[in-house]
Protein backbone atom coordinates (compact mmCIF):
# COMPACT_ATOMS: atom_id res chain seq x y z
CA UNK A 1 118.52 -111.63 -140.55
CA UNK A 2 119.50 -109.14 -137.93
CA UNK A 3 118.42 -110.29 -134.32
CA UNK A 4 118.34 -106.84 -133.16
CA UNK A 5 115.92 -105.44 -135.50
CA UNK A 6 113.78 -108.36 -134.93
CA UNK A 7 113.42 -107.24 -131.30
CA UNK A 8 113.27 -103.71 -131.72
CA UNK A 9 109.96 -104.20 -133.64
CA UNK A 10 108.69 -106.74 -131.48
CA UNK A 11 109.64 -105.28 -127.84
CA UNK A 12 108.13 -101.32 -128.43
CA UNK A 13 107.18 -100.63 -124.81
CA UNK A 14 103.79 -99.61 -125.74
CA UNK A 15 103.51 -103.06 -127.44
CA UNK A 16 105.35 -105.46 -125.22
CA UNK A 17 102.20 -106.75 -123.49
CA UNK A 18 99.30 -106.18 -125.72
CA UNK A 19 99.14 -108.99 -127.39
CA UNK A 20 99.55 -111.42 -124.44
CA UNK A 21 96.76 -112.71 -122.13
CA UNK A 22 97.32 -111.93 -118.29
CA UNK A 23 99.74 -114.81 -116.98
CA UNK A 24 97.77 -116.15 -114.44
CA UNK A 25 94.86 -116.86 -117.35
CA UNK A 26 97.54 -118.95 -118.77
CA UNK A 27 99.18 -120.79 -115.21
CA UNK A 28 95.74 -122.45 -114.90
CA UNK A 29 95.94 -124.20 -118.09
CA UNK A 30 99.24 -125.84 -117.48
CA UNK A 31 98.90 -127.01 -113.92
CA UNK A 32 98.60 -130.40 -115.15
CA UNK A 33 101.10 -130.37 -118.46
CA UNK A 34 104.48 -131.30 -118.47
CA UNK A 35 106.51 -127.88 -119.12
CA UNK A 36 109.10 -128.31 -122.30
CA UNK A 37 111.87 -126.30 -122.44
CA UNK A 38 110.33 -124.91 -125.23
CA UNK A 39 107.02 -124.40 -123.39
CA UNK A 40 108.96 -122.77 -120.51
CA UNK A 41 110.17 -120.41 -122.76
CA UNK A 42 106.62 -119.28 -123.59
CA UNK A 43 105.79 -119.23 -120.32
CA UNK A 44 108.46 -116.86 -120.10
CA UNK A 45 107.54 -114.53 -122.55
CA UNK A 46 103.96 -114.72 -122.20
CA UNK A 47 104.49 -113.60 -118.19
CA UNK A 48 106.78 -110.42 -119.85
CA UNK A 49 110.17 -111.48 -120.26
CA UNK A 50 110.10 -109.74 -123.72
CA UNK A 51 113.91 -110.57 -124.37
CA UNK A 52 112.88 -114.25 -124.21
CA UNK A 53 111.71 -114.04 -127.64
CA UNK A 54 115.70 -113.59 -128.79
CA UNK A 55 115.87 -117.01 -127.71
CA UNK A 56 113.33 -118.11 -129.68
CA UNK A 57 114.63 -116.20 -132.61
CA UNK A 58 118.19 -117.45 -131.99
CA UNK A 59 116.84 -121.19 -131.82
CA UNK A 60 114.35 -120.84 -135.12
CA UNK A 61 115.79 -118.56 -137.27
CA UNK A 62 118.12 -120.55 -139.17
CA UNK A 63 115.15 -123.08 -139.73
CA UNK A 64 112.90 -120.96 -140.57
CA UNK A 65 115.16 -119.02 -143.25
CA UNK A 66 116.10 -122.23 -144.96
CA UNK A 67 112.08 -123.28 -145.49
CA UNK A 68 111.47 -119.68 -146.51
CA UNK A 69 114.47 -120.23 -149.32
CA UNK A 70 112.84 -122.93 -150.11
CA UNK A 71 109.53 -121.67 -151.07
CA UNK A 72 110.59 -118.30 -153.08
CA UNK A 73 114.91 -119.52 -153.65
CA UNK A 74 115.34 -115.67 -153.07
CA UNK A 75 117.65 -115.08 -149.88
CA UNK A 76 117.01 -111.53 -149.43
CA UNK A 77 113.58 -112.60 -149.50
CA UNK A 78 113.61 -115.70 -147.94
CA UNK A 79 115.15 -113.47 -144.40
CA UNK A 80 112.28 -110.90 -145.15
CA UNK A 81 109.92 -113.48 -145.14
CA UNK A 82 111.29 -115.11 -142.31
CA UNK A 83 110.83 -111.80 -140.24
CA UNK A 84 107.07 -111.61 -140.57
CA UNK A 85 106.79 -115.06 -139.28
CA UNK A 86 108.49 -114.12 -136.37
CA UNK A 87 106.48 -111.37 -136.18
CA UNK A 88 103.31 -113.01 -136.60
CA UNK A 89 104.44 -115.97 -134.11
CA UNK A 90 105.28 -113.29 -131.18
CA UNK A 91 101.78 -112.06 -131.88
CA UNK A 92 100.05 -115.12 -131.66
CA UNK A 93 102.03 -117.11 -129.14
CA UNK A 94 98.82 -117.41 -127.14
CA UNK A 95 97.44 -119.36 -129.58
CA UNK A 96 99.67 -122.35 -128.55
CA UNK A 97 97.45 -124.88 -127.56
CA UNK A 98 100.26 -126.89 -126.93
CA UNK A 99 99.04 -130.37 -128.07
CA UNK A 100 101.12 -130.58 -130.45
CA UNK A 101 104.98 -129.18 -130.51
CA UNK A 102 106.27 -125.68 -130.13
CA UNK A 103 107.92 -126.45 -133.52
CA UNK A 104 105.26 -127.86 -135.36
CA UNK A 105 103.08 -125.01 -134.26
CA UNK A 106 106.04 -122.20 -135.40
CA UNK A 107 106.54 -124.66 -138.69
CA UNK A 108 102.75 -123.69 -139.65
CA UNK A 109 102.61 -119.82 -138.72
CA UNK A 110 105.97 -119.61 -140.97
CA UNK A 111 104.37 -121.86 -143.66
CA UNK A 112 101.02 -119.38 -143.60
CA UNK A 113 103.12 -116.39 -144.05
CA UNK A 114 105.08 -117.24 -146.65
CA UNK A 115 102.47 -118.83 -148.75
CA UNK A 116 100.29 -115.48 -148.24
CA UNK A 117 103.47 -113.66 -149.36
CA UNK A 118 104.13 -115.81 -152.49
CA UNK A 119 100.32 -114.94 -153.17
CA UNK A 120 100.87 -111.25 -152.88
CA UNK A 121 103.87 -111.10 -154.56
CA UNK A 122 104.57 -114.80 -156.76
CA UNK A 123 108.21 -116.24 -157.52
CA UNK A 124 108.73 -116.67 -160.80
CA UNK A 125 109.63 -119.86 -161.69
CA UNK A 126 109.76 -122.55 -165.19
CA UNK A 127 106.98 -124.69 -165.99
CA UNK A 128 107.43 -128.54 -165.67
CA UNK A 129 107.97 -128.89 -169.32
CA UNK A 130 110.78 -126.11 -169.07
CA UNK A 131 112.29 -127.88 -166.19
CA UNK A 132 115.84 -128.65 -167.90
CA UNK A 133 116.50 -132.54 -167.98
CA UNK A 134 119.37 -134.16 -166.11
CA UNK A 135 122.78 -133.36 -167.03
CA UNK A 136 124.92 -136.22 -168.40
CA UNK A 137 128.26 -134.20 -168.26
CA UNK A 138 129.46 -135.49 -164.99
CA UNK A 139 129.32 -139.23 -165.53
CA UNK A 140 132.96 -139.68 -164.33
CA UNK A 141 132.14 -137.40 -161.11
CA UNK A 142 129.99 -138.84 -158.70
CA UNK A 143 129.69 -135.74 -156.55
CA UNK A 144 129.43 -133.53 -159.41
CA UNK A 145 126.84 -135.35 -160.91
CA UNK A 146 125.27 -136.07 -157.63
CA UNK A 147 125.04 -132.10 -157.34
CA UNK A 148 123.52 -132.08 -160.83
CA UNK A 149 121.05 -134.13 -160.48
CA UNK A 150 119.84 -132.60 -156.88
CA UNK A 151 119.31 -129.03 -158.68
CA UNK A 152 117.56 -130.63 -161.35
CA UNK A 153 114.90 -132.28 -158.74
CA UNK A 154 114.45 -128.72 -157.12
CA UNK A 155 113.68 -126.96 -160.25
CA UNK A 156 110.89 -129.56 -160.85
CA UNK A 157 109.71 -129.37 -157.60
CA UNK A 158 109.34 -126.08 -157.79
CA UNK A 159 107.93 -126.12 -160.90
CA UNK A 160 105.12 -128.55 -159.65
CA UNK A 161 101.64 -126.67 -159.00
CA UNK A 162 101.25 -124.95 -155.57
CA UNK A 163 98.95 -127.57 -154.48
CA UNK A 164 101.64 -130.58 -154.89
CA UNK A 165 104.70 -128.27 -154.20
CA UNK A 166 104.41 -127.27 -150.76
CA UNK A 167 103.58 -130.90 -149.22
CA UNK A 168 107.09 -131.94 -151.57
CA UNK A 169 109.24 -128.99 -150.01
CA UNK A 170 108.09 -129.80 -146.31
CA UNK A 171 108.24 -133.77 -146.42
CA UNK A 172 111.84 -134.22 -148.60
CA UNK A 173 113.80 -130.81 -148.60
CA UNK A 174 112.55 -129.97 -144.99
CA UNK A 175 112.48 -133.50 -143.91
CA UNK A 176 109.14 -133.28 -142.17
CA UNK A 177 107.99 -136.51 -141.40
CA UNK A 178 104.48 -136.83 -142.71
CA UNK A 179 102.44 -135.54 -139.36
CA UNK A 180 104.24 -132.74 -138.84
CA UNK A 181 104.48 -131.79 -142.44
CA UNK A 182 100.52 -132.12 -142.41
CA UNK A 183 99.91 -129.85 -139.24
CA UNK A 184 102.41 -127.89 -140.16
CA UNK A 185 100.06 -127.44 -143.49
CA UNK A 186 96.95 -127.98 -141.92
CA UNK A 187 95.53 -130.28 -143.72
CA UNK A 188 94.67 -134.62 -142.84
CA UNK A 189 97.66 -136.70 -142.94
CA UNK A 190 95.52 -138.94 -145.79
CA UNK A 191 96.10 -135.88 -147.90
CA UNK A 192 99.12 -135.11 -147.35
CA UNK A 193 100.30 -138.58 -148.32
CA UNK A 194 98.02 -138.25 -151.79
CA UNK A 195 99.60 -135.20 -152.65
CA UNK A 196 102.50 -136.59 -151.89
CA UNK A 197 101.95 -139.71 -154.28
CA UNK A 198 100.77 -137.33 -156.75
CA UNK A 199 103.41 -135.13 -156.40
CA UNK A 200 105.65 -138.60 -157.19
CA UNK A 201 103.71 -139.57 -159.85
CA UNK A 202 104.12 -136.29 -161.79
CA UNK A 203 107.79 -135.95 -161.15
CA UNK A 204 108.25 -139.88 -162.55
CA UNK A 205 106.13 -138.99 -165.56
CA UNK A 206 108.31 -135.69 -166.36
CA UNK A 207 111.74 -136.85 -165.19
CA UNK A 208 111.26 -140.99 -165.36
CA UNK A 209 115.09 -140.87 -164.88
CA UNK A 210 114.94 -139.49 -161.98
CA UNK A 211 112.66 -142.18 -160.04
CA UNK A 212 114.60 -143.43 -157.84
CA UNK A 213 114.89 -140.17 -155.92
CA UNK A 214 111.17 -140.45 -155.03
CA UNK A 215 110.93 -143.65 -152.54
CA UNK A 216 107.29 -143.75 -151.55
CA UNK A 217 107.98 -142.54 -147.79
CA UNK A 218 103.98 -142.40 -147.27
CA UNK A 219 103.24 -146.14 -147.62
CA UNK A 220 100.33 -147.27 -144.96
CA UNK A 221 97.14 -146.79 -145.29
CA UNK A 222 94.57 -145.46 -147.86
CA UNK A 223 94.86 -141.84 -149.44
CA UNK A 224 92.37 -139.59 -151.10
CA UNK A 225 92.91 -136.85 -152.95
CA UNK A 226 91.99 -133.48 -151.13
């Protein structure tokens, strides 16, 4: 992802302040709230330091790339992808309520974008029954058949269905912990850990072999389906 071109789009002097309320609007909401680094760095751009958002961008992007990779496995894409949420994050940055983390909240602007663009434009990917089972060539390799056995988990996640995907991609390849992974979704942490069970529970079914690469991280508590 180019930085530059990033900011070029973003920082159009005709466009710098537009989407932005006044900063003073803004001062009276955080008299009494501990300022974040991160949250000082909003502060920042919301009161027009424009080349703030570089900062931002140098911080997130990396992140942000790697969860977009994760969702389409395309890394043209994935840094196309990654863009727009940039994009759309500069553009809403007001909308920060700031009760929950400047991550969390970037986490589920990224995670809206790129499941609107996998709507618009779907990754093709196998079915669970396609899914190819374990390799047993590497049984006198540990790493290689470490390696093996990794890839085959991320086809089947990725062959799961949308609903039971996403919630798998942000809790284990992201490593979300479960409330972030739910806000970042926006969705009850009760559903997030049934999806997350089901998720499990179709993986163990297809891949039985496999189980012991889906601990049950979401114990606690009683989950419904959503």
């Amino acid at each position: 992802m180019n930085l530059n071109s990033i900011t070029a789009r973003l920082y159009r002097p005709s466009q710098a302040s537009s989407h932005f309320d006044e900063p003073a609007q803004h001062s009276l909401l955080r008299e009494k709230t501990e300022v974040t680094p991160e949250a000082a760095l909003v502060d920042r751009i919301l009161a027009g330091d424009t080349q703030a958002f570089a900062d931002v961008v140098r911080r997130w992007q990396g992140p942000l790339i790697n969860m977009a990779w994760r969702y389409c496995r395309d890394r043209a894409r994935a840094e196309e992808m990654a863009q727009e949420a940039f994009i759309r994050a500069w553009r809403g940055l007001r909308s920060w309520r700031r009760e929950s983390s400047f991550s969390t909240w970037l986490f589920s602007v990224a995670a809206n974008v790129y499941r609107n663009e996998l709507k618009r434009i779907p990754s093709v990917h196998l079915s669970l029954d396609e899914a190819p089972e374990p390799s047993e060539l590497f049984v006198h390799d540990a790493v290689l058949a470490d390696a093996a056995r990794d890839e085959t988990v991320r086809r089947a996640v990725l062959a799961l269905p949308e609903k039971y995907r996403e919630p798998t991609i942000l809790f284990y390849f992201h490593e979300m912990d479960l409330a972030a992974a739910a806000a970042t979704m926006g969705i009850p942490e009760g559903t997030m850990k049934a999806r997350l069970s089901r998720a499990r529970a179709i993986l163990r079914k297809r891949f039985p072999q496999l189980a012991e690469n889906w601990n049950d991280a979401s114990q606690g508590g009683t989950a419904h389906e959503a």
